[in-house]
Protein backbone atom coordinates (compact mmCIF):
# COMPACT_ATOMS: atom_id res chain seq x y z
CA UNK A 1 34.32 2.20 -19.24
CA UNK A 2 32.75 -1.21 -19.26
CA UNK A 3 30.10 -2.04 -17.11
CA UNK A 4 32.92 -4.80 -15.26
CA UNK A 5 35.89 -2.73 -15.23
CA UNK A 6 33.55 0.37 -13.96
CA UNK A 7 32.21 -2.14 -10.83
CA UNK A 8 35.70 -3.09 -9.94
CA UNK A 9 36.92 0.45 -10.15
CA UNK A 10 34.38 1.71 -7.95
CA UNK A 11 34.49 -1.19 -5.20
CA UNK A 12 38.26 -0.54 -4.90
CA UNK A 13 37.33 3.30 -4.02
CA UNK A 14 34.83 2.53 -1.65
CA UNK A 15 37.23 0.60 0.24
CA UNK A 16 39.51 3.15 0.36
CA UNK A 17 36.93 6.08 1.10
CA UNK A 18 35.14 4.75 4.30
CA UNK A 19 35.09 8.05 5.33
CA UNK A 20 32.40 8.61 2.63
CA UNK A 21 30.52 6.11 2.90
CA UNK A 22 29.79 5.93 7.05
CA UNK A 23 27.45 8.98 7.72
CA UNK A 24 24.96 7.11 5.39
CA UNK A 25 25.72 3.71 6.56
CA UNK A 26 25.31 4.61 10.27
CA UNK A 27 21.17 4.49 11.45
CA UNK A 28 20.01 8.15 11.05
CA UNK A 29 15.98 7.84 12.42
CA UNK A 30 15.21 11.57 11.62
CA UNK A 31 14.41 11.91 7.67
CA UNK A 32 15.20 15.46 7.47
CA UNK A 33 18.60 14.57 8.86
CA UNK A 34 19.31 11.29 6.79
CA UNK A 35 18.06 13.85 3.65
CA UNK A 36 21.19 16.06 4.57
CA UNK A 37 23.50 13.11 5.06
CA UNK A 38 22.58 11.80 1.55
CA UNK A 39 23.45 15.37 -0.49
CA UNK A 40 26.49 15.04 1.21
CA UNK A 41 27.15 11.77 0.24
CA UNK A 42 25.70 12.30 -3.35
CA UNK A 43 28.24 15.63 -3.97
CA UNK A 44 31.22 13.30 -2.94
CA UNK A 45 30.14 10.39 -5.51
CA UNK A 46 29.33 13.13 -8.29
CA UNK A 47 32.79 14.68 -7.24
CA UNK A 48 35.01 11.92 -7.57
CA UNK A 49 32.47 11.04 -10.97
CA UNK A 50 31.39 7.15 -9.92
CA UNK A 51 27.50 9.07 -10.01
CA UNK A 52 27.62 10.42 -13.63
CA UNK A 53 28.01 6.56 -15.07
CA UNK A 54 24.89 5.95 -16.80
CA UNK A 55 23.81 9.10 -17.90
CA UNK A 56 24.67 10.45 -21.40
CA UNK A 57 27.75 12.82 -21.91
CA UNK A 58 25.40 15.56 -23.34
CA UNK A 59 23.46 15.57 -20.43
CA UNK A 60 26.60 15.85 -18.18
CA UNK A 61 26.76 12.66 -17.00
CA UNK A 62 30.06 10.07 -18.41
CA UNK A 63 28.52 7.68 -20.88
CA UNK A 64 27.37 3.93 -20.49
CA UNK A 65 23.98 2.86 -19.22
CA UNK A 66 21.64 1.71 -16.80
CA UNK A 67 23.97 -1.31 -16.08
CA UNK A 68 26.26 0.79 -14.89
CA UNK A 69 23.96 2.35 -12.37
CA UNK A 70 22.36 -0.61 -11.40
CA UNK A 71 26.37 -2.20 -10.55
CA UNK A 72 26.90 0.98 -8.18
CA UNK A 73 23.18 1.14 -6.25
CA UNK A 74 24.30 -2.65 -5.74
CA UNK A 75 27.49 -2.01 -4.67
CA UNK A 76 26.49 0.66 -2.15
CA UNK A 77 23.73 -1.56 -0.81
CA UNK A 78 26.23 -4.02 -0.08
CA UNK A 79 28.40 -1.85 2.03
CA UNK A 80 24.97 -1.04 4.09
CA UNK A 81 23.24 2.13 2.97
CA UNK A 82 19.50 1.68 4.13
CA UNK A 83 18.36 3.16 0.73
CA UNK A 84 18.73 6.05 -1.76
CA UNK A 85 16.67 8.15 0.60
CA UNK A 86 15.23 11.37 -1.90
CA UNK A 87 17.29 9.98 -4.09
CA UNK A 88 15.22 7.50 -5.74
CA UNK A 89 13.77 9.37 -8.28
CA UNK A 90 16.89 9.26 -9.93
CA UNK A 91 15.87 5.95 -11.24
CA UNK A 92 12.01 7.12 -11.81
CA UNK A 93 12.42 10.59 -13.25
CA UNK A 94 16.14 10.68 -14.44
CA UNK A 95 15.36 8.25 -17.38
CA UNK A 96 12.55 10.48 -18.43
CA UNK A 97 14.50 13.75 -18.34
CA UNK A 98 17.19 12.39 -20.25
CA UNK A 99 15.05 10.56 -22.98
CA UNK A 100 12.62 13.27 -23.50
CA UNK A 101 13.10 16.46 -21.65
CA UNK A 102 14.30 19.87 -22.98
CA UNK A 103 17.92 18.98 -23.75
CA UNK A 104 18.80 22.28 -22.74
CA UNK A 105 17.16 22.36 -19.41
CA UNK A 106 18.42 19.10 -18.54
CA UNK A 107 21.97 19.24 -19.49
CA UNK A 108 21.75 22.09 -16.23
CA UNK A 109 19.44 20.44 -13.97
CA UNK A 110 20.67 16.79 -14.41
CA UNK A 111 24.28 17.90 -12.66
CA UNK A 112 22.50 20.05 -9.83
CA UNK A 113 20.16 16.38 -9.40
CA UNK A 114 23.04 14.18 -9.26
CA UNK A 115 25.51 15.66 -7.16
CA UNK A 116 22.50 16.33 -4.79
CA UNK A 117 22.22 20.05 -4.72
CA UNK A 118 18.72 19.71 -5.98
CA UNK A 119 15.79 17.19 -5.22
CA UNK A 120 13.08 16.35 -7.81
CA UNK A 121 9.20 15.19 -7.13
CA UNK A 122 6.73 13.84 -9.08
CA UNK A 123 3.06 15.40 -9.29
CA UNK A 124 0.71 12.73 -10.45
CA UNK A 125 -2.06 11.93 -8.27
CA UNK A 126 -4.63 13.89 -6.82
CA UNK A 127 -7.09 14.10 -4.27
CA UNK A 128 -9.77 13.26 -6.61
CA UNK A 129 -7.49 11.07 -8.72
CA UNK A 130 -5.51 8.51 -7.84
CA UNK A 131 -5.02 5.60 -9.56
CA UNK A 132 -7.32 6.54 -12.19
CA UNK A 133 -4.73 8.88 -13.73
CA UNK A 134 -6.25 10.00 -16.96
CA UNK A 135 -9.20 11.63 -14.57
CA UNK A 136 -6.67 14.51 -13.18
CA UNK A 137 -7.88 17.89 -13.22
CA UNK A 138 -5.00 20.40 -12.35
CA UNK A 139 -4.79 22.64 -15.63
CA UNK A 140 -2.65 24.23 -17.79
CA UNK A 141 -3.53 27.52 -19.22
CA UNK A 142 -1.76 28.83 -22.19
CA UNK A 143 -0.32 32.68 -21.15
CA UNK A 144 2.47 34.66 -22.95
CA UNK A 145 6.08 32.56 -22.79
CA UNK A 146 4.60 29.35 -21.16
CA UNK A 147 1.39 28.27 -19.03
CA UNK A 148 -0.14 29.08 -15.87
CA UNK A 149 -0.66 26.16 -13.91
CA UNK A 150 -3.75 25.62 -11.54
CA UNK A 151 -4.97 22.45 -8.93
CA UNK A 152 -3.13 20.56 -6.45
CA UNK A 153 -1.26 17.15 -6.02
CA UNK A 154 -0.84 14.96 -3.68
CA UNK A 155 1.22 11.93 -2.08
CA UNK A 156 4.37 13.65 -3.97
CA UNK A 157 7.05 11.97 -2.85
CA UNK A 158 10.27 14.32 -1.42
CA UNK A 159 8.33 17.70 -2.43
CA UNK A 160 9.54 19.25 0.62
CA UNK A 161 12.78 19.13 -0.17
CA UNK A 162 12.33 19.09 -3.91
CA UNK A 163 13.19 22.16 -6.37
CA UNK A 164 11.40 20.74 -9.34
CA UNK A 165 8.60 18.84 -9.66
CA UNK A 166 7.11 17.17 -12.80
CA UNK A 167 3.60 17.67 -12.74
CA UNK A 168 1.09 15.94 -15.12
CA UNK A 169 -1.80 18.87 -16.44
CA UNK A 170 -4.38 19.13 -18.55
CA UNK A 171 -5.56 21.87 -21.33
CA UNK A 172 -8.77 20.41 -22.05
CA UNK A 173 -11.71 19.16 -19.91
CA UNK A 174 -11.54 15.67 -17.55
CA UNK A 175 -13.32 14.12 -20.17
CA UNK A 176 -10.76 14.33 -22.55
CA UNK A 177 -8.49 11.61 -20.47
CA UNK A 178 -5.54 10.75 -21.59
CA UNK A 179 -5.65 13.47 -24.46
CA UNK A 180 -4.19 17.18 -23.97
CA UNK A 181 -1.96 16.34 -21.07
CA UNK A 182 1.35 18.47 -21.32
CA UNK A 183 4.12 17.15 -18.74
CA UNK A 184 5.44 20.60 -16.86
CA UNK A 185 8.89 20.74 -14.91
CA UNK A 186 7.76 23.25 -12.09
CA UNK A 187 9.87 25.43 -9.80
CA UNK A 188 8.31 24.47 -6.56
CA UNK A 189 10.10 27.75 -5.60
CA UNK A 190 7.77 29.55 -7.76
CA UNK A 191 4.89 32.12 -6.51
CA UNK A 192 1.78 30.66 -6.71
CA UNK A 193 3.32 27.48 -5.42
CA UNK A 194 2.61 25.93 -1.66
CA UNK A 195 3.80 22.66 -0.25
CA UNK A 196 2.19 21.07 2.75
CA UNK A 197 4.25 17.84 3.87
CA UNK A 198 2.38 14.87 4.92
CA UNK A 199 3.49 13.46 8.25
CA UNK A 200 3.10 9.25 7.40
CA UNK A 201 2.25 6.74 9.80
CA UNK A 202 5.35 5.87 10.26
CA UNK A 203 6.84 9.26 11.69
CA UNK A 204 8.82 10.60 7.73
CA UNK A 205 6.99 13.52 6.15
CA UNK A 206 8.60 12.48 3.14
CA UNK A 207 5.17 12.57 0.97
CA UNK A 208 3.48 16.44 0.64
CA UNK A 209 0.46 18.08 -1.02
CA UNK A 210 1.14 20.65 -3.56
CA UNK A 211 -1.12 23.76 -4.46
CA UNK A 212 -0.90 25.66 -7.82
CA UNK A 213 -2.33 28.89 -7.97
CA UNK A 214 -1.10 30.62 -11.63
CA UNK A 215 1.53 29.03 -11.13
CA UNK A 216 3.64 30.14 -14.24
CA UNK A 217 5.75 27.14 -16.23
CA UNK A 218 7.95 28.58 -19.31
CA UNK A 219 7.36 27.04 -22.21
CA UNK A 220 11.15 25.38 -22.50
CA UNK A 221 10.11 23.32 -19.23
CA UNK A 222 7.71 21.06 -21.17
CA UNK A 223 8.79 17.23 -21.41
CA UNK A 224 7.84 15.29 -24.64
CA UNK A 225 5.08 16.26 -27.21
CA UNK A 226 3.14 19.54 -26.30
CA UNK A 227 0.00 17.47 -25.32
CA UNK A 228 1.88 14.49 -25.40
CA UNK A 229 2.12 13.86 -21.34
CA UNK A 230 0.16 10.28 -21.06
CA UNK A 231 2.96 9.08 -23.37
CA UNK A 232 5.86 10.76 -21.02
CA UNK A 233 3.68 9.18 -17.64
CA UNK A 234 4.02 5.82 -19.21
CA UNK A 235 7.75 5.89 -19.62
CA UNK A 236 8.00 7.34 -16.24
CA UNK A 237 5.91 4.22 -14.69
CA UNK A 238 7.49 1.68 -16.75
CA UNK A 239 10.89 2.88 -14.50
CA UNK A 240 8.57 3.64 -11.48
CA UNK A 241 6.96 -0.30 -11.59
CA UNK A 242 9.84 -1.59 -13.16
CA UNK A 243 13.14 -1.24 -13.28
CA UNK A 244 13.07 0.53 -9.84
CA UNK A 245 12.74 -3.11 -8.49
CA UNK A 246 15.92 -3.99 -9.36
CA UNK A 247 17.31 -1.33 -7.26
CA UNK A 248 14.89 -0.91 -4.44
CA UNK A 249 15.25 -5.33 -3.88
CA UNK A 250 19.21 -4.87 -3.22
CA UNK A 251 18.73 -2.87 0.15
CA UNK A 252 16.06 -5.02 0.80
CA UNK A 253 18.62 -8.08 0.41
CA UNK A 254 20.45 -5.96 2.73
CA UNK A 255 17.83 -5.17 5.53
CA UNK A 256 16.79 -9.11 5.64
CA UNK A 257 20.32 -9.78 6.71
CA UNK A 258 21.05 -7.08 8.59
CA UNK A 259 17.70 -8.22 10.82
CA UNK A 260 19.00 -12.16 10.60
CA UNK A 261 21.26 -11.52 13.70
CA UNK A 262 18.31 -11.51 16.24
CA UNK A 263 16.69 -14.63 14.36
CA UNK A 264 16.20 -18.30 15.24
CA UNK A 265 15.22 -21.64 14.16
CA UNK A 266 11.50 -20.40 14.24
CA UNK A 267 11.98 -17.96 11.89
CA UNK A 268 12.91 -20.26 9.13
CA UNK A 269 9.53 -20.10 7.04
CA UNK A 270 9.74 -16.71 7.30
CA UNK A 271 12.85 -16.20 5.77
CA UNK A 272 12.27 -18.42 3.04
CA UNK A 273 9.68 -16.66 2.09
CA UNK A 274 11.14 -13.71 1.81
CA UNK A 275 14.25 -15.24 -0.05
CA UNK A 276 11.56 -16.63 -2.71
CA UNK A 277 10.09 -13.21 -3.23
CA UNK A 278 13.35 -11.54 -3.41
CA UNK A 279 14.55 -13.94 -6.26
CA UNK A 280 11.66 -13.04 -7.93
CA UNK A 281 12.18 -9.49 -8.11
CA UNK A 282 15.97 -10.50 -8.98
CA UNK A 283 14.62 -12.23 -12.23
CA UNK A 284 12.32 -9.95 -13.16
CA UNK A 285 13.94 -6.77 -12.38
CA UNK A 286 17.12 -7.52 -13.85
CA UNK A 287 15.60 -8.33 -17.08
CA UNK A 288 13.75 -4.78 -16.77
CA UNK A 289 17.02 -3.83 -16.32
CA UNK A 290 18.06 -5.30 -19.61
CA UNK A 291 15.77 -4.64 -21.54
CA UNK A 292 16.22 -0.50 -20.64
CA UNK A 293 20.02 -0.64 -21.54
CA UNK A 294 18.72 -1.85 -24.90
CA UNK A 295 16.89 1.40 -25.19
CA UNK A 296 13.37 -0.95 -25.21
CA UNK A 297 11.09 0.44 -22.02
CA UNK A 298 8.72 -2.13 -20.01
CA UNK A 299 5.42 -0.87 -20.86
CA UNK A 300 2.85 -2.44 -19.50
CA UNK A 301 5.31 -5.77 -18.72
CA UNK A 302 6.17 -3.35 -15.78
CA UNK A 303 3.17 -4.35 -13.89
CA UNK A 304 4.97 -7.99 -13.06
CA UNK A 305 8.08 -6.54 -11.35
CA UNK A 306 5.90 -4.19 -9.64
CA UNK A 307 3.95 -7.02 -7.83
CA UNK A 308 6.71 -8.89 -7.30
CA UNK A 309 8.93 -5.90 -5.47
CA UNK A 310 5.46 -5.29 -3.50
CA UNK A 311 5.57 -8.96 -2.24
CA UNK A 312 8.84 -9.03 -1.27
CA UNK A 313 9.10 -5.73 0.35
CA UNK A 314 6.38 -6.81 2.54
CA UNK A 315 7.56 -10.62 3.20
CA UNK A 316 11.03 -9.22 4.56
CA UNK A 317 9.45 -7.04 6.67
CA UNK A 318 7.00 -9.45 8.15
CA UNK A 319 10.14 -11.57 8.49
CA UNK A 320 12.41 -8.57 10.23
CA UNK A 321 8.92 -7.99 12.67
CA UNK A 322 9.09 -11.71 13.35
CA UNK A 323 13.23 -11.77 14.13
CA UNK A 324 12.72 -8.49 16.77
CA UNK A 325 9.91 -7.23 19.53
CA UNK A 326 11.67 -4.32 19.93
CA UNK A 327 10.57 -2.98 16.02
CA UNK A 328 7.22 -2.54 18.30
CA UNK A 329 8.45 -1.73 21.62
CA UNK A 330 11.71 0.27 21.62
CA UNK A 331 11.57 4.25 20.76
CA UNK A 332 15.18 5.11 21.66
CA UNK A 333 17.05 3.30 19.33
CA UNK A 334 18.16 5.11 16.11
CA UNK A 335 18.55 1.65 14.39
CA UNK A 336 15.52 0.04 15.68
CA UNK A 337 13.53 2.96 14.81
CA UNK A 338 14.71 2.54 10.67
CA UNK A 339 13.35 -0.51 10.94
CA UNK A 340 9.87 0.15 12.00
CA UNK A 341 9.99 3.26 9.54
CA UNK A 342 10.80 0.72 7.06
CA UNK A 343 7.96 -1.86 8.10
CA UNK A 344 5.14 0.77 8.17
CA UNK A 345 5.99 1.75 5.38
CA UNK A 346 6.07 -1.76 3.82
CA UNK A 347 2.21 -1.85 4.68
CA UNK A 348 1.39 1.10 1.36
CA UNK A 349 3.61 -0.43 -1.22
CA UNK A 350 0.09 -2.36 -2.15
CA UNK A 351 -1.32 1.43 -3.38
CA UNK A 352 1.73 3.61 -4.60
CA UNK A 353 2.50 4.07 -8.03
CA UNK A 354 -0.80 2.25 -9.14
CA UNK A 355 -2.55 -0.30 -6.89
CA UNK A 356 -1.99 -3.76 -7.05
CA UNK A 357 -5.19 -4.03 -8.29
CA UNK A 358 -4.43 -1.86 -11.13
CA UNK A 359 -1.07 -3.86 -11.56
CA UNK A 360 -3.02 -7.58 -12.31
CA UNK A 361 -5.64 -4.83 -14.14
CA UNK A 362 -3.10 -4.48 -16.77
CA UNK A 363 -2.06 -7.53 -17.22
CA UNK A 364 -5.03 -9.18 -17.84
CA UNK A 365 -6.24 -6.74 -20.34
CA UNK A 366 -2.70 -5.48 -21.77
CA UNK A 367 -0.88 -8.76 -21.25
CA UNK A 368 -2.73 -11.91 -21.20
CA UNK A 369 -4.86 -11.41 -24.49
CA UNK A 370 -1.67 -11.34 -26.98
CA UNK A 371 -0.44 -14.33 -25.20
């Protein structure tokens, strides 16, 4: 189905199915409870099939392409969905799975991920490694039928409620950097395995620390070249920094307008500001968007949709602070309480998924020289 025909299609359902779509539209303030509400409401989309567009047929999805993904997270940020919730790894790790994962392993797992039976994290940094990456020490030690995996992670995203997380090791010593780094899909269910949420700032526990004591990873859950995990990190941050705008600037769209009702003259600069950043991030994510459908991944070009999405994030939620008091003052209010959630959490986008520092970093030594 054509990227067109497949948008229509699916706008015409939603209209008749707003008995799907409300528990995720209405203001949930408890994550664990929005986390529940979003399964739900990713088993009805994988049911009726509008979820498996995007994803190849081997893989269990229904053919097409990012484009086709990108017109339904659109579409449901239009009808008023606050976000994809644990759900937006589908657009970080998904991609990877699919391009270089064990075709085997993800032609199972994929399904269970979309239709929202299982939850997937990333293990990347670490308490002694952050945005330095290639200076992680969690290992991987060769045993019989896989590897027994030993350190800890932390700031992973949704590990409470994942079932897999794919954790960055190394065989050799730090020194070795970005060399002997296998990519290993882990059962977080696993002995040997602890997870120790981190309650934010702004009241979600969505991040965790992981522990890995001999952990054991078969050897068919290895994604990309043996050693070959800096290479499968890259692709993963190229979707992480960039394409992920795309998606992540339509429910901000949303949240600016949702906030415009308590708004007034005096807010004008404000909003304009935000409107700039946000057509920023339209530009530049779309064309990451474009550019993936072609099969051609960001690279290091991610780093400019990554500062833009940072900027914008942050100008519509200084403008949503300005619009409404109560984002400070009331606590009883489901929907007012979203919206601070979403503002304090505006305030880290700086650091996540490689600092903003690290972002201009790579452009000027990556970028601006071949120019």
């Amino acid at each position: 189905m054509d990227v067109g025909t497949f948008a229509a299609e699916f706008e015409a359902w939603l209209d008749t199915h707003p008995e799907v779509v409300a528990p995720v539209v209405a203001p949930i303030a408890d994550y664990d409870e929005r986390v529940v509400a979003m399964r739900r409401f990713m088993s009805e989309l994988f049911d009726a099939g509008w979820n498996r567009y995007g994803w190849p047929e081997h893989l269990g999805g229904l053919g097409g392409s990012i484009l086709h993904r990108a017109a339904m997270w659109e579409a449901l940020a239009r009808r008023g969905i606050a976000g994809m919730a644990v759900f937006e790894h589908f657009e970080v790790l998904a991609p990877t799975l699919a391009a270089l994962g064990p075709a085997e392993f993800v032609s199972e797992a994929l399904p269970d991920f979309l239709a929202g039976r299982h939850v997937w994290s990333q293990g990347f940094s670490e308490p002694n490694s952050g945005s330095d990456l290639a200076s992680l020490r969690t290992t991987a030690r060769a045993t019989d039928g896989g590897y027994l995996v030993n350190g800890s992670k932390i700031w992973t995203s949704w590990s409470k409620y994942a079932t897999w997380c794919l954790v960055l090791t190394r065989t050799g010593t730090a020194e070795s950097r970005h060399r002997g780094l296998p990519a290993l899909i882990v059962d977080l269910r696993e002995s040997g395995v602890e997870v120790r949420p981190i309650t934010q700032a702004n009241g979600t526990d969505e991040l965790a620390e992981v522990f890995f004591d001999d952990a054991f990873v078969p050897l068919d859950r290895v994604v990309g070249e043996l050693d070959g995990g800096w290479a499968v990190a890259m692709h993963i941050l190229s979707h992480e920094r960039g394409t992920y705008a795309w998606f992540r600037h339509a429910f901000l769209y949303q949240y600016l307008l949702d906030g415009m009702e308590f708004a007034t003259e005096a807010n004008d600069a404000a909003i304009g500001n935000a409107l700039l950043d946000l057509a920023a991030v339209s530009s530049a994510g779309f064309s990451g968007v474009q550019a993936h459908a072609t099969g051609a991944p960001l690279g290091a070009l991610a780093a400019y949709p990554k500062i833009l999405l940072c900027n914008a994030e942050q100008s519509v939620c200084d403008a949503t602070l300005a619009f409404d008091a109560d984002l400070v003052l009331d606590v009883a209010d489901d929907a007012v309480a979203l919206r601070r959630q979403e503002y304090l959490f505006s305030r880290i986008v700086t650091v996540y998924g490689g600092s903003q520092q690290m972002q201009l970093d790579t452009i000027a030594k990556q970028i601006l020289p071949s120019r």
